[in-house]
Protein backbone atom coordinates (compact mmCIF):
# COMPACT_ATOMS: atom_id res chain seq x y z
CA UNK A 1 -89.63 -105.57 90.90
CA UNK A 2 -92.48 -107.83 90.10
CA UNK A 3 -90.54 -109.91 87.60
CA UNK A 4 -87.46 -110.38 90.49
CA UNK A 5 -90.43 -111.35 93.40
CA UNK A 6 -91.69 -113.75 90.57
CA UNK A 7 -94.73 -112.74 90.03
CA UNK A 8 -94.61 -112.59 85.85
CA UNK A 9 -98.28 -112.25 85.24
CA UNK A 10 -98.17 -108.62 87.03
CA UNK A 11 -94.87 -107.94 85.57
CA UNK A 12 -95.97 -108.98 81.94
CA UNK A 13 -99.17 -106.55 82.69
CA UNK A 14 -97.19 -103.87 83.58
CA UNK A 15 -94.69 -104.13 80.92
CA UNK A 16 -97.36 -104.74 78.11
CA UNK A 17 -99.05 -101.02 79.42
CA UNK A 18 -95.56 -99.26 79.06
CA UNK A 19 -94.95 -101.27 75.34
CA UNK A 20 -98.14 -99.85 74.34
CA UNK A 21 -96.98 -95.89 75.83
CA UNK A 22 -93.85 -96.59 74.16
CA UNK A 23 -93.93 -99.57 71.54
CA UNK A 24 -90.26 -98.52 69.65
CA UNK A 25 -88.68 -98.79 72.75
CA UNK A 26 -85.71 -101.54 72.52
CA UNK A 27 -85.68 -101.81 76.68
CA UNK A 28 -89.25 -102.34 77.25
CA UNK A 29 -89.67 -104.79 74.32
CA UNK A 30 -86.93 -106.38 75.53
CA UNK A 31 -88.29 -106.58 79.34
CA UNK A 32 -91.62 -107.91 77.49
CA UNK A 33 -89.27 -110.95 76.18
CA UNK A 34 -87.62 -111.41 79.21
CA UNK A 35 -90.58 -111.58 81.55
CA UNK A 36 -92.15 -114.25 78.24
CA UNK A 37 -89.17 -116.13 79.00
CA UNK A 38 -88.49 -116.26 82.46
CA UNK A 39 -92.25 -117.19 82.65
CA UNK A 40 -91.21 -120.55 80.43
CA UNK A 41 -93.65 -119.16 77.74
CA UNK A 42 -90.72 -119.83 75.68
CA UNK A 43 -91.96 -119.12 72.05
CA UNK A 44 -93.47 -116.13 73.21
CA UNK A 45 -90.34 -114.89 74.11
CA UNK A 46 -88.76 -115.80 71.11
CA UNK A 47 -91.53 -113.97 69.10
CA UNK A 48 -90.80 -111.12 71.24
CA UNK A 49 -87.23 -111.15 70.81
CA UNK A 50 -87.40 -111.34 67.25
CA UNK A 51 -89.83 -108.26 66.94
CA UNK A 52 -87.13 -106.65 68.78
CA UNK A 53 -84.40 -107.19 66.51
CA UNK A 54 -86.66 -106.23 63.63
CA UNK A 55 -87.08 -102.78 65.24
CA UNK A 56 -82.87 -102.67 65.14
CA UNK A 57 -81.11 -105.53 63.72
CA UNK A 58 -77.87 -103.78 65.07
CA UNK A 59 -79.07 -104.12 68.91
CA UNK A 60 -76.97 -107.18 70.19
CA UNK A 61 -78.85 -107.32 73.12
CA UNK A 62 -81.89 -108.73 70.63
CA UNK A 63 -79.89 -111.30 68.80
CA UNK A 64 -78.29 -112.82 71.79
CA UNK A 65 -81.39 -113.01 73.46
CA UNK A 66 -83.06 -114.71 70.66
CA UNK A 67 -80.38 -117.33 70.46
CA UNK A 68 -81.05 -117.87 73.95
CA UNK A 69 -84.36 -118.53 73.93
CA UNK A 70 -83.84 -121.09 71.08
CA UNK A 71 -81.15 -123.13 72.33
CA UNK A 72 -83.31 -123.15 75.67
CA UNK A 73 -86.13 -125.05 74.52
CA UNK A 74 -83.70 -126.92 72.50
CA UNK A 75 -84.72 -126.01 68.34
CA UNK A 76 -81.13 -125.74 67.93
């Protein structure tokens, strides 16, 4: 809710405390890229994203994401 109202600094707090209950988990990592990236803290995200894929190189969501993030800020 906080990251849809725009308010990432709350959302990225929030999301940090569940990564830390739950640091394997490929949904809240994900969210933690997400709210990096929607926050324009683009290599953050991209940081994130990768950790992600480490955890499970097979989770598309991860690589897609990464590629993203990349061709956002324009590496690619």
């Amino acid at each position: 809710m906080l990251k849809a109202l725009g308010r990432f600094d709350e959302a990225l707090n929030q999301i940090t405390t569940a990564q830390k209950l739950d640091p394997l988990s490929l949904s809240i990592n994900t969210g933690v890229g997400h709210v990096l990236y929607l926050s324009r803290r683009y290599d953050e995200a991209i940081k994130q994203y990768k950790k992600t894929v480490e955890y499970r190189p097979e989770f598309p969501a991860g690589q897609t994401l990464v590629r993203q993030a990349i061709l956002r800020i324009g590496i690619i």
